[in-house]
Protein backbone atom coordinates (compact mmCIF):
# COMPACT_ATOMS: atom_id res chain seq x y z
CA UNK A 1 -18.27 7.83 -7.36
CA UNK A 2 -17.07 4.77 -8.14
CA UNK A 3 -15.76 2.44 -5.37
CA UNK A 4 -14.92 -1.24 -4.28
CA UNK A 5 -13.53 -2.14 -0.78
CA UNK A 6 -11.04 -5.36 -0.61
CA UNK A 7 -9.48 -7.35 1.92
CA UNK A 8 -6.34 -6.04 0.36
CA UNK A 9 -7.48 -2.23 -0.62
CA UNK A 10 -9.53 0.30 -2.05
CA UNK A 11 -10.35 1.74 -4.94
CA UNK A 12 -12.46 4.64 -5.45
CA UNK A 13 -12.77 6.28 -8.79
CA UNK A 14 -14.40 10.00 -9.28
CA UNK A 15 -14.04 10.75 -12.96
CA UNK A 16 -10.90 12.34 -11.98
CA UNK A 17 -8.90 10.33 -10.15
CA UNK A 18 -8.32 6.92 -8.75
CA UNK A 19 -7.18 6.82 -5.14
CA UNK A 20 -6.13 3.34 -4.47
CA UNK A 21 -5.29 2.99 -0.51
CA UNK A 22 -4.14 -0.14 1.22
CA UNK A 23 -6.02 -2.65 2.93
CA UNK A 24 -5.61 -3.20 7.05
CA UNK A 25 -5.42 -6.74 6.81
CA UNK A 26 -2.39 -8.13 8.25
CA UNK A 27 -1.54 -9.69 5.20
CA UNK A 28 -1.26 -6.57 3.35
CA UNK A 29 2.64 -6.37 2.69
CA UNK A 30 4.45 -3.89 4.80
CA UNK A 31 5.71 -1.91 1.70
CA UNK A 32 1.98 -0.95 0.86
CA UNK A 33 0.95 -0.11 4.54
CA UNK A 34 4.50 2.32 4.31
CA UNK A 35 3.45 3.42 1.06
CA UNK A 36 -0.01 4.77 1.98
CA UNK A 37 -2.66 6.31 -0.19
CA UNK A 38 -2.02 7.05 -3.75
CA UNK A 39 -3.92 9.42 -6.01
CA UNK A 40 -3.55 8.71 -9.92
CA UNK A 41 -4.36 11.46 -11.99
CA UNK A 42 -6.42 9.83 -14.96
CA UNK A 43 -4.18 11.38 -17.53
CA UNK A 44 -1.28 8.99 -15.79
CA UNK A 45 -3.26 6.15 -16.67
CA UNK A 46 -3.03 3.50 -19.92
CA UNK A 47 -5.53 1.26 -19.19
CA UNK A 48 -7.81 -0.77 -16.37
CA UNK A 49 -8.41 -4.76 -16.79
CA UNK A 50 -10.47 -7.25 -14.10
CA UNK A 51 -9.38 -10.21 -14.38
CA UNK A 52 -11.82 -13.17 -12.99
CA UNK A 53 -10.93 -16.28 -11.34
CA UNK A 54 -12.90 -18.66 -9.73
CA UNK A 55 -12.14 -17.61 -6.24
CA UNK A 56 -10.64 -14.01 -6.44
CA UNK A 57 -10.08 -11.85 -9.49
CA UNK A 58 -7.68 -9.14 -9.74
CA UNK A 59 -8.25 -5.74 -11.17
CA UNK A 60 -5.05 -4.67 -12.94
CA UNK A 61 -4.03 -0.89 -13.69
CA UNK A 62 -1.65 0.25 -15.94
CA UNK A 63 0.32 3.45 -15.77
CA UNK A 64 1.44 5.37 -19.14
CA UNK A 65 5.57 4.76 -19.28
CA UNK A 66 7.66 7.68 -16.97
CA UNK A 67 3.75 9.15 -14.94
CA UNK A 68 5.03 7.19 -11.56
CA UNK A 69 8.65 7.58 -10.20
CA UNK A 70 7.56 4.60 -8.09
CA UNK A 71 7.79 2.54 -11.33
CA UNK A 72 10.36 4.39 -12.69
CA UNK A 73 12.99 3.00 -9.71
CA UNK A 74 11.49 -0.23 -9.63
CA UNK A 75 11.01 -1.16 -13.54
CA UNK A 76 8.13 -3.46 -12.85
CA UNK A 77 10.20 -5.46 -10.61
CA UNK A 78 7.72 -5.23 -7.22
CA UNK A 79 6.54 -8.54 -5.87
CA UNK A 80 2.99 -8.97 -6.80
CA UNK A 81 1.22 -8.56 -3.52
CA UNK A 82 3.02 -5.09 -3.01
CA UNK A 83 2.02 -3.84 -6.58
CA UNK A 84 -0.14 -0.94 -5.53
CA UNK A 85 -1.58 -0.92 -8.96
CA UNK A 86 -3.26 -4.27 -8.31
CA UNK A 87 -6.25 -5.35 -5.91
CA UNK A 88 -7.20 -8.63 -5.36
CA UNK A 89 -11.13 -9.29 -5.67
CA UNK A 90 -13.49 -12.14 -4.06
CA UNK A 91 -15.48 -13.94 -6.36
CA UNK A 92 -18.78 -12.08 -5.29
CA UNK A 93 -17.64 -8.63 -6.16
CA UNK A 94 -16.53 -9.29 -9.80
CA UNK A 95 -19.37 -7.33 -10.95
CA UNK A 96 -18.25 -4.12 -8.90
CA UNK A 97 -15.12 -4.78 -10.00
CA UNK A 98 -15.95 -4.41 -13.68
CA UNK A 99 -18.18 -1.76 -13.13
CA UNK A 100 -15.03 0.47 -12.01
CA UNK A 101 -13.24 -1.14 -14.40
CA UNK A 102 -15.65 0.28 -17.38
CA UNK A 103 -15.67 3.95 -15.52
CA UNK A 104 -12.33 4.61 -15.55
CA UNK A 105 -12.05 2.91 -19.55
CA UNK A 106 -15.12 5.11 -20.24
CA UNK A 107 -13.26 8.61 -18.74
CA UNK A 108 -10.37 7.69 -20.65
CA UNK A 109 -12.08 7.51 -23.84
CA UNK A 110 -13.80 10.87 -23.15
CA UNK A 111 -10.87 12.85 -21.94
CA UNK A 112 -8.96 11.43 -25.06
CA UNK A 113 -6.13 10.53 -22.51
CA UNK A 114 -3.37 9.46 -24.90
CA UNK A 115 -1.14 6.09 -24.39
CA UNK A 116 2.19 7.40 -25.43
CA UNK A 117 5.11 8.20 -22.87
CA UNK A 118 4.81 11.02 -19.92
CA UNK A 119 6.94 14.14 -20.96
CA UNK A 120 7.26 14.45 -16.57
CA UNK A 121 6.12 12.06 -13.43
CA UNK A 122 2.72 12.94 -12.78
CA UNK A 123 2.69 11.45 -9.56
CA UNK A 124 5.05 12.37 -6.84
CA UNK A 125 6.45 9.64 -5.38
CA UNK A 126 6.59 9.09 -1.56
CA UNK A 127 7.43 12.01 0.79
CA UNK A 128 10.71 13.34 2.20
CA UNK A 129 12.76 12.94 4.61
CA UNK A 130 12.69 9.00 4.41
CA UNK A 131 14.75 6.84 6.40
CA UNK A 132 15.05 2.67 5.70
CA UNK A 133 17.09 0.45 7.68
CA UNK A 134 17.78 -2.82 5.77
CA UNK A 135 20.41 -5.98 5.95
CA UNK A 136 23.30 -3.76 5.30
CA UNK A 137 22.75 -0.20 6.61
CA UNK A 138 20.50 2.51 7.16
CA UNK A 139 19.92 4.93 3.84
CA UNK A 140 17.79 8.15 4.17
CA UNK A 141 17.07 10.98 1.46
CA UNK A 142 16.09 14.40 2.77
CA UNK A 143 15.44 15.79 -0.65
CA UNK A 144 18.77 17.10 -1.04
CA UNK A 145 20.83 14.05 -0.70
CA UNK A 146 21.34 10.44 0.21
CA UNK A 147 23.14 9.15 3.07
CA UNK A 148 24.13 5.62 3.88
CA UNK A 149 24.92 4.16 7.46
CA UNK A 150 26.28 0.48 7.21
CA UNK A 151 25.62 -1.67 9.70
CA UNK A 152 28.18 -4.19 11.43
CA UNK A 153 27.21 -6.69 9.29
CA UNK A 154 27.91 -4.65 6.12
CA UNK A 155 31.13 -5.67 3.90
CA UNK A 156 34.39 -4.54 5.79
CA UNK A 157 35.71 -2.59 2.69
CA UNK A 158 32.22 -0.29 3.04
CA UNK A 159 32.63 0.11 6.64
CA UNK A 160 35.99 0.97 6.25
CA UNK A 161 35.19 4.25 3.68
CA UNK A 162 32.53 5.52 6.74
CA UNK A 163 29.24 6.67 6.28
CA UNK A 164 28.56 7.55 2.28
CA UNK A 165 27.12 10.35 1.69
CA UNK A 166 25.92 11.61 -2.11
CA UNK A 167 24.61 15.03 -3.22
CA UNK A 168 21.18 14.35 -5.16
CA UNK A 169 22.75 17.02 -8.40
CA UNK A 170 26.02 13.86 -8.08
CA UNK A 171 23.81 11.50 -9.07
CA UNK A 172 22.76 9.88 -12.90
CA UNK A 173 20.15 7.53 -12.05
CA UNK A 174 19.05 5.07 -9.00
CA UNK A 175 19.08 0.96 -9.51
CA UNK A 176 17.06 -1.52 -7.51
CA UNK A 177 16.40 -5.03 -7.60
CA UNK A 178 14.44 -6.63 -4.51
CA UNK A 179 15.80 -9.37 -2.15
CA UNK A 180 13.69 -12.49 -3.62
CA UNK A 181 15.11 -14.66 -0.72
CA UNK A 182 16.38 -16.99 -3.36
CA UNK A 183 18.42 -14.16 -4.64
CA UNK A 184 20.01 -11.19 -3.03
CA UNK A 185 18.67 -7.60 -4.13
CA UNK A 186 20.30 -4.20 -4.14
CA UNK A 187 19.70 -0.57 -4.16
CA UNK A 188 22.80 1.14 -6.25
CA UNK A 189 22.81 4.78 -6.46
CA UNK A 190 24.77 5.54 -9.62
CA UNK A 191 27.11 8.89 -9.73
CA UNK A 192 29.18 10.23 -12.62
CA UNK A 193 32.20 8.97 -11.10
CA UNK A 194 31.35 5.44 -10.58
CA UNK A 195 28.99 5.17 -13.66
CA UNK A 196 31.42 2.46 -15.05
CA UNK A 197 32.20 0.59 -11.60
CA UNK A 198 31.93 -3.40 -11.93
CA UNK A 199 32.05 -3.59 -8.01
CA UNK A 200 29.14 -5.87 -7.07
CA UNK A 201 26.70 -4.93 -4.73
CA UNK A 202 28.22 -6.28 -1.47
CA UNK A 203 31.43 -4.62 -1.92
CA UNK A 204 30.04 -1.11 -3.66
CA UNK A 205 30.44 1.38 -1.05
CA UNK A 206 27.51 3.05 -3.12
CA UNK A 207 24.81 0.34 -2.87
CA UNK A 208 23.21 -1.50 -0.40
CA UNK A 209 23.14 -5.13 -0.69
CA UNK A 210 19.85 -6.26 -0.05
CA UNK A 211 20.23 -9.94 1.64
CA UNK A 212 18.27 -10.18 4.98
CA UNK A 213 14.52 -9.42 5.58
CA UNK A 214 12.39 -9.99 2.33
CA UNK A 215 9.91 -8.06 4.00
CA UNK A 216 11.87 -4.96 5.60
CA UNK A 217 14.77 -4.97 2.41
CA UNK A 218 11.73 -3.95 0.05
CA UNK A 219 11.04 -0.76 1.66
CA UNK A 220 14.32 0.70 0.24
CA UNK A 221 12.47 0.95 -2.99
CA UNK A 222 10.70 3.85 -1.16
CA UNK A 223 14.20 5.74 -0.50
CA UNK A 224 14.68 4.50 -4.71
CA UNK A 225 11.34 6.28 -5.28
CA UNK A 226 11.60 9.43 -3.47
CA UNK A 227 15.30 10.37 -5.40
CA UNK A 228 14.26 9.46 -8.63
CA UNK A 229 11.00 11.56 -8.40
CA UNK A 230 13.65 14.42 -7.74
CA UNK A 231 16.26 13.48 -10.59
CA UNK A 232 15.20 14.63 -14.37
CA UNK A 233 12.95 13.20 -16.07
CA UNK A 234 13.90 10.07 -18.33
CA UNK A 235 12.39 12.07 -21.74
CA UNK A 236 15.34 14.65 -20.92
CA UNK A 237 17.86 12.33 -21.05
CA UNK A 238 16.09 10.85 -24.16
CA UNK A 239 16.40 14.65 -25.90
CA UNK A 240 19.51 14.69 -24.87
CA UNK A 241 21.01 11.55 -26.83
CA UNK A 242 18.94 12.70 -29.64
CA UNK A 243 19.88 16.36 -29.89
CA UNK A 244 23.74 15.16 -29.65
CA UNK A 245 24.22 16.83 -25.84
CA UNK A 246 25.42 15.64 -23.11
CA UNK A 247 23.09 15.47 -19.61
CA UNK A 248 23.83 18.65 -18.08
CA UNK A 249 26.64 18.41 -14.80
CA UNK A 250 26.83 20.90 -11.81
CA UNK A 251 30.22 21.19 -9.62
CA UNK A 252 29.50 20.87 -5.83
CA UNK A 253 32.19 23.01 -3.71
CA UNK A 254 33.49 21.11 -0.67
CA UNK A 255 31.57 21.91 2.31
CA UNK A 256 33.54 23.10 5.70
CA UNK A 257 34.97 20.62 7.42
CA UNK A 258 35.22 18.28 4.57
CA UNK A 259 39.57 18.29 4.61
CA UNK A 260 39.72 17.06 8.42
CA UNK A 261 37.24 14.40 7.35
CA UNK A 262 38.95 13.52 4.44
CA UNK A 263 42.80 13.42 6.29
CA UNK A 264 40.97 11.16 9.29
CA UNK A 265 39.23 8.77 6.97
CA UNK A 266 42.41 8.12 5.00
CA UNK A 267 44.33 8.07 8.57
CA UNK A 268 41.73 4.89 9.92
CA UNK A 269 41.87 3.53 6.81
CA UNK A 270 46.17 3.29 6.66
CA UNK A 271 45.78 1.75 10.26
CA UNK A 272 43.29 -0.66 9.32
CA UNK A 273 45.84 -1.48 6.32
CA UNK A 274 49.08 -2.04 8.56
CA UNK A 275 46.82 -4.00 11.35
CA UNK A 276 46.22 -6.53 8.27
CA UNK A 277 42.25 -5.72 8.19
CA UNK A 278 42.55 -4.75 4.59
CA UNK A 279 44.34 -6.48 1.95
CA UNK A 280 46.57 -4.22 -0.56
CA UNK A 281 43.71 -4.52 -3.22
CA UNK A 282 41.24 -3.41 -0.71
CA UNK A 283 42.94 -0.60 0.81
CA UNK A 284 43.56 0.82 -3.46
CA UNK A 285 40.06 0.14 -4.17
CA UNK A 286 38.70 1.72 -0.67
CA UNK A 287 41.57 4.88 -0.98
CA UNK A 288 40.18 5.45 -3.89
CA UNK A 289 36.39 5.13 -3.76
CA UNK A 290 36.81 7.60 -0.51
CA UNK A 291 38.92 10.11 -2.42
CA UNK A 292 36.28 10.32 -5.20
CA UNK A 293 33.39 10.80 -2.61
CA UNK A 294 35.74 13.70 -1.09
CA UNK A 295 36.38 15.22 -4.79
């Protein structure tokens, strides 16, 4: 067993796998506390580096392309200090450092783990149900599908269409970009039906725009982790294009209850129209976006 203990983390190596756990050091970011334990098979790995400095060196691991779902959502866009993939390392455990380092490079070399692509995730992604609240609304994923709960402070057009709800066999592919504080982030969950929307984030009534708490916005790349650990695979869609087909599409019935809800949210949404709440262009774009969610 191989093993160093950080400030930040651990990582312990046993020929078979690396579980990397977070540090309980308050400044260990909140999105690795949430985000727990991980165990990386070594055949989802590409490579290990340590990288000295002369106070703290960082050991650096690199997943093959489509193993982690985590990455998948995220596209290497996590803040440094919540990478789980990276642990920061004081000066006087370097040589520990490379020691692991050299272990898991060594196992790698003897299981003849390839580099290329991952045919499937070989990770799982974080657990289900999980429920974020962020700076516009509340989004949960039970496995089966995604709902989203805007807050008061969320765009009047999305409050307006009511809680969103989305089917996880509605939906082509997740996209998420962290709040930066200098920038606004958002967490879009892309359907068949609004594949081709322009909306931007703060108005989509199918994305959350990501503007208040750096710190509490990122966990919604756990909600962008657990649904695309359920959605297929990107090599699929890759077959797909190259075989000529189109990604397979299931119809949904309407569940019971779904007309009355439909007739009422239309009804609020003509009163909020008349009362002046809702320009003409808002009222077309929100009739519309609420009649394709009913469909």
């Amino acid at each position: 067993m191989a093993e160093i203990i950080q400030r930040d983390g651990t990582w312990a190596f046993d020929g078979s796998t690396v579980r990397i756990a977070p540090g309980p050091h308050r400044s260990v970011p909140l999105f690795r506390q949430t985000y727990g334990e991980i165990a990386v098979p070594l055949e989802a790995v590409a490579g290990v580096v340590y990288e000295p400095e002369r106070r703290r060196g960082r050991l650096r691991m690199r997943l093959r392309e489509g193993a982690d779902p985590l990455l998948q959502a995220t596209g290497g866009r996590l803040p440094e200090s919540a990478d789980p993939y990276r642990l920061a390392v004081d000066a006087d455990r370097s040589g520990v450092a490379e020691y692991i380092a050299e272990e898991i490079r060594h196992a790698l070399l003897l299981d003849q783990v390839p580099r290329e692509p991952t045919a499937g995730y070989l990770l799982p992604g974080p657990p289900v149900p999980v429920s974020v609240r962020s700076s516009d609304g509340t989004v949960s994923f039970d496995g089966g599908q995604v709902r989203i709960d805007w807050a008061d402070t969320a765009d009047r057009v999305k409050r307006a269409t009511g809680p969103r709800v989305i089917a996880l066999g509605d939906l082509v592919q997740v996209e998420w970009l962290p709040n930066s504080g200098y920038e606004d982030g958002f967490l879009r969950f892309v359907t068949r039906e609004t594949g081709f929307s322009k909306l931007p984030p703060e108005r989509d009534p199918y994305a959350l725009d990501l503007w208040g708490s750096v710190r509490r916005d990122l966990l919604t790349a756990l909600v962008a982790a657990a649904v695309t650990a359920r959605l297929p695979h990107p090599s699929t869609r890759t077959e797909d294009a190259s075989a000529g087909r189109r990604p397979a599409t299931a119809a949904f019935p309407a569940q019971d209850g779904h007309h009355d809800v439909l007739l009422r949210r239309l009804r609020e949404l003509g009163e909020l129209h008349r009362d002046g709440v809702l320009t003409d262009e808002e009222f077309t774009m929100t009739k519309t976006v609420i009649l394709r969610g009913f469909a």
